[in-house]
Protein backbone atom coordinates (compact mmCIF):
# COMPACT_ATOMS: atom_id res chain seq x y z
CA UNK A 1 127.64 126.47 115.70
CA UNK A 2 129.26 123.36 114.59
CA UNK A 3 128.29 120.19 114.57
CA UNK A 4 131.08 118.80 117.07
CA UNK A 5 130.40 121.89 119.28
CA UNK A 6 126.58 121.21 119.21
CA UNK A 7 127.36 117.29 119.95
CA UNK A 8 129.73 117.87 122.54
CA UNK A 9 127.46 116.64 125.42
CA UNK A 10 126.93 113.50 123.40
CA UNK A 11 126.35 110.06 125.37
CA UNK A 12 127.62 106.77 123.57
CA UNK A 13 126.41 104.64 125.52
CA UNK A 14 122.49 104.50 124.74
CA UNK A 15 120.54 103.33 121.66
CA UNK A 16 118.71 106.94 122.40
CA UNK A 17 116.13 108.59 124.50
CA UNK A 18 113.75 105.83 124.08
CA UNK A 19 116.02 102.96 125.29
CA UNK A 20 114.60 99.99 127.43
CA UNK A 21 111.20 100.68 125.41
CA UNK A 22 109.47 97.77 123.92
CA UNK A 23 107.38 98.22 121.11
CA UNK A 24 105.45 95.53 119.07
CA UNK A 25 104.54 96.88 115.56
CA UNK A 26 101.99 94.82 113.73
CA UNK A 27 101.64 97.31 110.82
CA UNK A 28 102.11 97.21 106.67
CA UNK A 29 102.84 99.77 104.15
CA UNK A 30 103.54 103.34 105.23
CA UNK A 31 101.69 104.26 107.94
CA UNK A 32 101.77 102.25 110.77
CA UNK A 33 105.73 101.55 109.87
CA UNK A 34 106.26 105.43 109.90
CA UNK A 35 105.41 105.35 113.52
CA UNK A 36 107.19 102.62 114.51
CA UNK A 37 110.32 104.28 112.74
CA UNK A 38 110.42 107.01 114.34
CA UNK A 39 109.82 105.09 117.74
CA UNK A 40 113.31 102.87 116.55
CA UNK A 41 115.11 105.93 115.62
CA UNK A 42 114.88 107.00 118.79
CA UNK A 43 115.95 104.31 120.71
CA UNK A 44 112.89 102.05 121.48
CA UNK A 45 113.45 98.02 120.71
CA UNK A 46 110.71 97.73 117.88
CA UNK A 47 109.85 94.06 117.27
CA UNK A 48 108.45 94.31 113.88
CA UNK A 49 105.69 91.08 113.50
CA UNK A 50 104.65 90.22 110.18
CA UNK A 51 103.46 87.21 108.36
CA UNK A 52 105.87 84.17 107.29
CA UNK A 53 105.59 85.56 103.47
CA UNK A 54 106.54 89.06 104.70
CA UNK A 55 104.21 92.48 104.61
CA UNK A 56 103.43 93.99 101.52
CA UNK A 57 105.97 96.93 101.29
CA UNK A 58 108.93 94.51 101.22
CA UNK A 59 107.58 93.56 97.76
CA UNK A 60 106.79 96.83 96.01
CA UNK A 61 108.84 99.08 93.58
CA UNK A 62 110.49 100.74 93.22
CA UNK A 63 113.29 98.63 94.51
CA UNK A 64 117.07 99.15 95.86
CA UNK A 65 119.26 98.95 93.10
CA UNK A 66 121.99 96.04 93.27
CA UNK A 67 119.10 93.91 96.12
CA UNK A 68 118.61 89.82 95.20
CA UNK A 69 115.91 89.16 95.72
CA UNK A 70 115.05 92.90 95.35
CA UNK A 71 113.89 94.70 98.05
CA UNK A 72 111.40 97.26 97.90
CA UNK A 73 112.17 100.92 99.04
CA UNK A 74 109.81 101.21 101.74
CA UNK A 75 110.80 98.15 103.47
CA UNK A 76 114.35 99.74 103.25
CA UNK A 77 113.28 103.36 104.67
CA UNK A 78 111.00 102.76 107.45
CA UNK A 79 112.39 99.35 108.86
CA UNK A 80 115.69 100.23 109.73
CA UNK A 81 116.36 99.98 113.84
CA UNK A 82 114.03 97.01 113.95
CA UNK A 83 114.01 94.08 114.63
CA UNK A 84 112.02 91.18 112.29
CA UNK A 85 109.71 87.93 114.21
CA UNK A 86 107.36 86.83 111.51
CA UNK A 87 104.42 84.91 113.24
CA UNK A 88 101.09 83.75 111.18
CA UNK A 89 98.47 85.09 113.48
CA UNK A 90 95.69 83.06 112.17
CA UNK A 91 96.86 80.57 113.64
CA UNK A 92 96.50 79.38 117.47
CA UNK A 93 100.03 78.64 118.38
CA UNK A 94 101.17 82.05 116.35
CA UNK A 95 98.51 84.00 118.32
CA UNK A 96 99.89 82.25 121.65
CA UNK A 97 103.42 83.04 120.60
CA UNK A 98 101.89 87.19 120.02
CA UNK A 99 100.45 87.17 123.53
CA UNK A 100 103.29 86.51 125.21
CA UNK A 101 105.49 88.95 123.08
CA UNK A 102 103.31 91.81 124.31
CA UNK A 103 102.85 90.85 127.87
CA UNK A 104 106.06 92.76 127.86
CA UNK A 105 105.50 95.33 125.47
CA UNK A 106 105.11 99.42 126.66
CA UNK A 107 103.68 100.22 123.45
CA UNK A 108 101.72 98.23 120.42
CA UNK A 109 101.05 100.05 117.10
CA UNK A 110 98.81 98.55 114.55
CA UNK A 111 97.50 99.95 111.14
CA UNK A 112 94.60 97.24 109.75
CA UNK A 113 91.17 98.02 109.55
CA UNK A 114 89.68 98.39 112.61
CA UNK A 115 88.12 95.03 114.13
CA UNK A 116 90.66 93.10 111.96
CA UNK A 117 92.87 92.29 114.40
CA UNK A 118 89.95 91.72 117.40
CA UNK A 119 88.77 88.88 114.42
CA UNK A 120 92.03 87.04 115.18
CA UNK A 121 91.74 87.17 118.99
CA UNK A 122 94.84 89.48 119.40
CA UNK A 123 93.36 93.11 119.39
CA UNK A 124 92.68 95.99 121.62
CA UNK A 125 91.23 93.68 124.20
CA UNK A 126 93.11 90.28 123.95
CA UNK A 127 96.40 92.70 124.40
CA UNK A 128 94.99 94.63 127.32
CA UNK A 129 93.60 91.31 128.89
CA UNK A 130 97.86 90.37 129.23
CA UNK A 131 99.61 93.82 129.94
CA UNK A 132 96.85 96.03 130.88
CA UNK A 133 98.88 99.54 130.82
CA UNK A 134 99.86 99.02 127.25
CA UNK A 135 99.77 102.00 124.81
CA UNK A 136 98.01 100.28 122.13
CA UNK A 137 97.97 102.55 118.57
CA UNK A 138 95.41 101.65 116.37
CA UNK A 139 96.00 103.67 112.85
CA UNK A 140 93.19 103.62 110.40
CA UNK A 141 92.20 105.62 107.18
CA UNK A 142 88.87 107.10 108.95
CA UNK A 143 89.04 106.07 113.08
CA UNK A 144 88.14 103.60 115.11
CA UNK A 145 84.28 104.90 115.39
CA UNK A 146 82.07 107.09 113.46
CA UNK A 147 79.87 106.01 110.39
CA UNK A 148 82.92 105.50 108.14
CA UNK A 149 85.29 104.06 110.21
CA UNK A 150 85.04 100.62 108.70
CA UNK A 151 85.99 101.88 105.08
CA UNK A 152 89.12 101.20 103.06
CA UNK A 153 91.76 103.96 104.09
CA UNK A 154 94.68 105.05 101.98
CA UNK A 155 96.79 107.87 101.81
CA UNK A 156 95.02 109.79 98.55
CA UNK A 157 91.47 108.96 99.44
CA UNK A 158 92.21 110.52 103.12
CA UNK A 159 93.71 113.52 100.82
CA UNK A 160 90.35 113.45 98.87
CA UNK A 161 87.86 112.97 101.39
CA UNK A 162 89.96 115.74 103.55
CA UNK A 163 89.61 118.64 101.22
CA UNK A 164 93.28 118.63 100.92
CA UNK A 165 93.42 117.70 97.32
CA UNK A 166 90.69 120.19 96.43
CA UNK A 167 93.52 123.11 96.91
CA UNK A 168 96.19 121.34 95.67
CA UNK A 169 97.28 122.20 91.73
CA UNK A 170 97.77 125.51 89.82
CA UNK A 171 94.20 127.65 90.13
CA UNK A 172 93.09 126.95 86.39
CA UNK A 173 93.90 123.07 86.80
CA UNK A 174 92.33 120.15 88.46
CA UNK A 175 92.64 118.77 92.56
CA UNK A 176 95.94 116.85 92.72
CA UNK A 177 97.04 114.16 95.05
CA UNK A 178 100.49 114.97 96.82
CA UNK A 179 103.48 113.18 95.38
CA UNK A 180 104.91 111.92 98.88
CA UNK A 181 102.22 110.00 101.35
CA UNK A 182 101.61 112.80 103.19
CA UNK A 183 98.53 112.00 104.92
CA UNK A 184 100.26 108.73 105.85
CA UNK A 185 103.51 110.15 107.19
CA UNK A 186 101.52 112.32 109.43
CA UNK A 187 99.39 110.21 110.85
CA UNK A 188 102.91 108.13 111.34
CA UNK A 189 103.76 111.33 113.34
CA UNK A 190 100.90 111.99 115.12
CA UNK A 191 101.04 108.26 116.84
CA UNK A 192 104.32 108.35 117.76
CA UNK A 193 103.93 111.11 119.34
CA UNK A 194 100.22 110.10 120.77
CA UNK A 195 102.36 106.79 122.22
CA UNK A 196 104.89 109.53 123.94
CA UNK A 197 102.27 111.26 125.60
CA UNK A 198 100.17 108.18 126.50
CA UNK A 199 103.91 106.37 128.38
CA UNK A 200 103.99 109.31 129.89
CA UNK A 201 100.52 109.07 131.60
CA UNK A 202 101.41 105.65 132.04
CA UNK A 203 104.63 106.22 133.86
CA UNK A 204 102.72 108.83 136.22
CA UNK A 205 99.02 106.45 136.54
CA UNK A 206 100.44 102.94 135.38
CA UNK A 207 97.08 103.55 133.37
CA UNK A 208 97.47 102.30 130.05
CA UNK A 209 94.77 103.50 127.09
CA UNK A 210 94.11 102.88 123.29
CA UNK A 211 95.35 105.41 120.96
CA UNK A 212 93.25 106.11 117.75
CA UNK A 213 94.84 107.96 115.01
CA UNK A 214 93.14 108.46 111.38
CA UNK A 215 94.34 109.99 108.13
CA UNK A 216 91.50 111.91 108.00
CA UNK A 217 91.38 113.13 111.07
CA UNK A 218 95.55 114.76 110.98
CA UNK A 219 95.25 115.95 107.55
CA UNK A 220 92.47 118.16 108.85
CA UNK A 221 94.32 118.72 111.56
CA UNK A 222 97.46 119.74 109.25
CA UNK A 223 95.69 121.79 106.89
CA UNK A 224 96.73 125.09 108.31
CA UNK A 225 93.34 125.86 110.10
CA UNK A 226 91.21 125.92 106.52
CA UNK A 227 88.52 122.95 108.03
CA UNK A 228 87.49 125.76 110.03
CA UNK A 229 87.26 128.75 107.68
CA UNK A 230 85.56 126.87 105.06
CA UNK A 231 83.01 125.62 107.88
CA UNK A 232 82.41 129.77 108.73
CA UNK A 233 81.60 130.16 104.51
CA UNK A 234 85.62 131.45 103.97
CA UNK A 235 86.40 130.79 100.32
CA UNK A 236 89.58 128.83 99.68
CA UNK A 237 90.85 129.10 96.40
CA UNK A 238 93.12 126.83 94.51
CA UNK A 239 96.18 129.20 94.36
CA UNK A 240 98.97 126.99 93.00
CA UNK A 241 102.56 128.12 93.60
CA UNK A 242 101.00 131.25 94.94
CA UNK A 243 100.03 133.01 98.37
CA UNK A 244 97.20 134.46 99.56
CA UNK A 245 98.21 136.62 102.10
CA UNK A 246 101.34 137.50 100.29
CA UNK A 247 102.91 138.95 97.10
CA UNK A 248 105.50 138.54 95.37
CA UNK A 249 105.58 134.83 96.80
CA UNK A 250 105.92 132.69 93.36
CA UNK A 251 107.91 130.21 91.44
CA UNK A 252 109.91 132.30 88.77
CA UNK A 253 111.50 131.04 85.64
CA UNK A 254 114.85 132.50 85.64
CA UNK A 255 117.20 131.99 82.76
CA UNK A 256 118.06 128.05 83.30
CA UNK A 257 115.90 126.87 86.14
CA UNK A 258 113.43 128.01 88.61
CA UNK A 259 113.66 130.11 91.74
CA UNK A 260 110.45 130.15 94.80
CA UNK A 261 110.79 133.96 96.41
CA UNK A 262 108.78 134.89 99.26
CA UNK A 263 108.22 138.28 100.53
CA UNK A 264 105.87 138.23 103.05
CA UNK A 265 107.03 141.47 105.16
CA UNK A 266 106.57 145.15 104.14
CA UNK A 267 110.05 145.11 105.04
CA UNK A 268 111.36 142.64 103.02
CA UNK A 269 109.71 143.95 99.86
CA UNK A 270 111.62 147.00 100.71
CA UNK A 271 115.02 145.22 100.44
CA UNK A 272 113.72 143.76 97.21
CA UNK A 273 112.82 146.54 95.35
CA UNK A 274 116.53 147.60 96.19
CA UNK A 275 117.81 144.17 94.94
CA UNK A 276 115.82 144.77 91.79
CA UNK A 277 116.84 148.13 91.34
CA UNK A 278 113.71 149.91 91.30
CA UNK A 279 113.95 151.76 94.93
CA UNK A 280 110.89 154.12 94.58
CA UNK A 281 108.75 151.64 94.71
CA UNK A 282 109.61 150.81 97.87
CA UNK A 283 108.01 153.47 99.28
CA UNK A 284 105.28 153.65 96.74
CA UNK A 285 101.45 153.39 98.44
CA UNK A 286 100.31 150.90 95.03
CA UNK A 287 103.21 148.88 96.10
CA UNK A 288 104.52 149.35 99.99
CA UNK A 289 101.68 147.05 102.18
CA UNK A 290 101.10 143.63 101.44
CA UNK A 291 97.57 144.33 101.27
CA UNK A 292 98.53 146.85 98.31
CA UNK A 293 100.65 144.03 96.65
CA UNK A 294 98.19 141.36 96.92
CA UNK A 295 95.61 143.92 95.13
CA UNK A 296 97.78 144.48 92.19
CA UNK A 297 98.81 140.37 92.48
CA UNK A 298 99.56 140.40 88.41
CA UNK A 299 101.29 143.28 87.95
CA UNK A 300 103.94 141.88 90.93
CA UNK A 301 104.64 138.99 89.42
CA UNK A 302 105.13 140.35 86.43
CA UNK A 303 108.02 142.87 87.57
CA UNK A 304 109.34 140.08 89.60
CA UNK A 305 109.23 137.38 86.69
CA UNK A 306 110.70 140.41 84.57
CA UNK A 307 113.74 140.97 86.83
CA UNK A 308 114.28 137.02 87.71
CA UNK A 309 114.00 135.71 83.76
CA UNK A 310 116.90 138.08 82.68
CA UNK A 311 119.26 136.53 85.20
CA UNK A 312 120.44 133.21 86.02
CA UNK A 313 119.18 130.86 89.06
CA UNK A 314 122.38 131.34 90.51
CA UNK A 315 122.70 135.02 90.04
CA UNK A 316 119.14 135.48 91.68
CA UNK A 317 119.20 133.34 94.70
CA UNK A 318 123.31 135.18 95.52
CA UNK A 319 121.17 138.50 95.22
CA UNK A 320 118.42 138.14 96.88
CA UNK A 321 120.01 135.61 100.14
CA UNK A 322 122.89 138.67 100.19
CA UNK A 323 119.92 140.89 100.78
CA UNK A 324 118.61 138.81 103.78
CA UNK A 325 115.21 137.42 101.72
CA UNK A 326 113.85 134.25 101.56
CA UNK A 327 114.81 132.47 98.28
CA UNK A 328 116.17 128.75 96.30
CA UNK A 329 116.24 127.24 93.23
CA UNK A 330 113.51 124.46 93.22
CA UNK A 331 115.51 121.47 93.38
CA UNK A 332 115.23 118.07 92.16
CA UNK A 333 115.52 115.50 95.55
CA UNK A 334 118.99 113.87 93.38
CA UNK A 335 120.22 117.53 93.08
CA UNK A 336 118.72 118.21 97.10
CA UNK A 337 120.30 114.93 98.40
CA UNK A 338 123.86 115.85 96.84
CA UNK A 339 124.16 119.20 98.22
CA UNK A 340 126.80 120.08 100.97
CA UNK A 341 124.20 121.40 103.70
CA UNK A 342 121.99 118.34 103.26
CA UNK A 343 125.38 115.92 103.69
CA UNK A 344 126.69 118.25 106.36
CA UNK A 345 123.29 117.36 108.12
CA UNK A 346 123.44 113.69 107.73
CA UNK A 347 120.39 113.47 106.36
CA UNK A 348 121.35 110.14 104.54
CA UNK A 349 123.30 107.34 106.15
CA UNK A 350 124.18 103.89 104.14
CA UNK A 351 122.96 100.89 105.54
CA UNK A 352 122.86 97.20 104.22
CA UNK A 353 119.82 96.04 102.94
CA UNK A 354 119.05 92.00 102.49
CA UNK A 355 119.40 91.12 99.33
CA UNK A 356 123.51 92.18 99.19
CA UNK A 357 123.42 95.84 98.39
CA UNK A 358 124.23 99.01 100.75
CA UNK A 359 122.21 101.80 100.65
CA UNK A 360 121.97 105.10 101.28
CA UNK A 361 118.71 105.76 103.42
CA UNK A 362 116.81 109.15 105.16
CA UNK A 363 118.63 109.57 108.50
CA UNK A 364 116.43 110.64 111.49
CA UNK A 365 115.67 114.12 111.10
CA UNK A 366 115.80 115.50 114.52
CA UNK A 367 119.01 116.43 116.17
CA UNK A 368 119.71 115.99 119.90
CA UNK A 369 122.58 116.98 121.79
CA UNK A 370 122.63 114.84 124.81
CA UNK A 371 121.33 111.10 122.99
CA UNK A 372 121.75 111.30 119.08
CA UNK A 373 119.60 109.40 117.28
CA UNK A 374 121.23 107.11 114.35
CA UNK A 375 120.54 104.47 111.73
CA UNK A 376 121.75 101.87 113.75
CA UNK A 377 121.07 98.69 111.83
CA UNK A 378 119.93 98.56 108.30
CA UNK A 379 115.99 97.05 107.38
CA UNK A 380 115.92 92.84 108.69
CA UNK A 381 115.71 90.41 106.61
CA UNK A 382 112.12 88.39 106.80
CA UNK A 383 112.29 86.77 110.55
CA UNK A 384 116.23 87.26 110.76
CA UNK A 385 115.28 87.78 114.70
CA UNK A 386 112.94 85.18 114.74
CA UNK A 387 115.02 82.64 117.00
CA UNK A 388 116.71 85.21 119.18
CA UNK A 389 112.99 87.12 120.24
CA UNK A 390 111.38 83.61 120.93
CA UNK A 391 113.96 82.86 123.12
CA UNK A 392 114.05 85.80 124.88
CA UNK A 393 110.27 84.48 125.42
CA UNK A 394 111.42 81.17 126.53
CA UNK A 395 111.00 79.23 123.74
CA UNK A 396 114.05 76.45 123.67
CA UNK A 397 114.80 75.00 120.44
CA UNK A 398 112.74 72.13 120.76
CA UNK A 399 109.33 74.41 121.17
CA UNK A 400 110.71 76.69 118.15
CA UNK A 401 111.20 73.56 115.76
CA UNK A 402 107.67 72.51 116.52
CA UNK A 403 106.54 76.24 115.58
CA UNK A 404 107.89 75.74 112.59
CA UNK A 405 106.71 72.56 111.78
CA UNK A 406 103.11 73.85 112.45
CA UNK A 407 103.55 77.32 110.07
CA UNK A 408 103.47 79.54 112.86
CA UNK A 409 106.24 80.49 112.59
């Protein structure tokens, strides 16, 4: 199909699927943004509330090349489609001003510890006490109850205290942390699509409820099922680049890069004996059943590393993709992000980003035929929608001058 063809249906005139909802995102870092990102991207009017000196990832490196004052990567990925109202909520008049912002909010999505935000009057309750079928989304390294739930989360000590890192890293090596935030992008996930569910009871009840999503708790969730084998005494060993169901499944070094193969069907090591030249062993009861492959585990990889080292990437992956198997060099993201599927896809879209540079950023992933979802605007600058959201409150420009005045604002 092409992309025209699949896009043919396409409406123009919507932000996307989400469009007329409100959402109020009082988060930082990675997180609580994530969520609220993918809320934007499809559609929803995020009002992104942070303090006067801005949140934390606006600051951080790395930072877009060409930004002054530079502006930190995250704050360019995961604020795009937002809009920017910086409010002090320690103070009165800035937790007035909040208040009112939600009274018309579907959905609120927060990522402090928990009770933080209850300690400056505008939590779970104040919010409910003005709209009370909000979808508030509380996002916290260990939940909003149970005897951790007041510590210090972060992505890699959710990965540690999961189990996650413990099976991470080659088998004769140490635990290792992911290199992306992975336990905060799902848990970015996992609300936004908890909010979905919860406007949906909403819009059939007019209940509203508080959502509570923890790192811990969706890397558990995400860990293919092994919580629960290693509770029924299943060893899980550290495997690496390996498989344990399934053999050959490896990265290979082939003559000038490396090349991930995985045959997981009896059929498909049939087709790869072929592409290897070495039919009988097709056929061959020490080497037809997985079960027979994953006994012999050494002596696989070595005829596979054999065959792959005397060839080049190229000349591998052509062979083995011709022969209908599952195979790619292992990219770099520079050498992923310049290839002509990934720019076919849109996967990155330039957008400007304060500080005078345009950027390319990561495009919403998802596809739809009937409302696309786009990066519409680029990240805000620090309260660049400060004036036009307080008036949409009510606020004249005398009562927004005297916010001001008094630091609220």
């Amino acid at each position: 199909m092409r992309k025209d063809e699949f896009h043919r249906e396409a409406r123009s005139d919507l932000s996307g699927p989400l469009e007329g909802v409100r959402v109020v995102e009082v988060t930082t870092t990675w997180a609580g943004p994530m969520c609220g990102c993918l809320l934007a991207d499809f559609g929803a009017d995020v009002v992104k509330v942070e303090h006067p000196g801005g949140e934390v990832a606006r600051h951080l490196a790395p930072f877009v090349p060409g930004t002054d004052p530079p502006a930190g990567f995250m704050h360019a990925t995961l604020n795009r489609n937002k809009r920017s109202l910086t409010l002090d909520l320690r103070a009165q008049a800035g937790r007035e001003v909040y208040l009112r912002l939600v009274r018309d909010a579907d959905v609120v999505v927060e990522n402090f510890r928990p009770g933080a935000l209850d300690g400056f009057g505008v939590g779970w309750e104040a919010v409910r006490s003005v709209r009370p079928d909000v979808v508030y989304v509380s996002i916290s390294g260990f939940g909003q109850y149970g005897p951790e739930s007041e510590r210090a989360g972060y992505d890699p000590l959710a990965q540690a205290a999961s189990g996650w890192m413990s099976l991470n890293g080659e088998p004769e090596g140490g635990p290792l942390k992911a290199p992306t935030f992975l336990a905060d992008d799902l848990a970015g996930l996992h609300a936004a699509l908890a909010a979905l569910a919860a406007l949906r009871h909403r819009d059939r009840t007019g209940e509203g409820q508080h959502v509570d999503v923890s790192l811990l708790d969706v890397l558990l969730f995400q860990s293919c099922g092994y919580p629960a084998l290693a509770a029924m005494g299943v060893d899980l060993p550290r495997l690496g680049n390996q498989f344990r169901i399934a053999v050959p499944a490896n990265v290979y070094p082939a003559r000038d890069g490396l090349v991930m193969i995985g045959v997981v069907l009896d059929s498909h090591w049939r087709r790869l004996a072929a592409a290897m030249g070495r039919p009988e062993l097709a056929e061959h009861p020490d080497w037809a059943t997985a079960a027979a492959r994953v006994a012999r585990r050494e002596h696989v990889d070595r005829l596979v590393a054999d065959w792959v080292g005397a060839r080049s990437a190229e000349e591998v992956t052509g062979v083995l993709l011709d022969a209908g198997l599952p195979a790619s060099r292992v990219l770099t993201y520079a050498e992923a992000a310049a290839s002509e599927h990934v720019r076919e896809r849109e996967l990155l879209a330039r957008v400007p980003v304060d500080g005078g540079a345009e950027a390319p950023t990561v495009a919403p992933p998802v596809k739809l035929s009937r409302t696309p979802t786009a990066v519409r605007s680029g990240p805000p600058a620090l309260g660049a929608d400060t004036d036009a959201i307080l008036e949409e409150l009510g606020f004249d420009a005398a009562a927004r001058r005297r916010l001001r005045e008094s630091g609220a604002i």
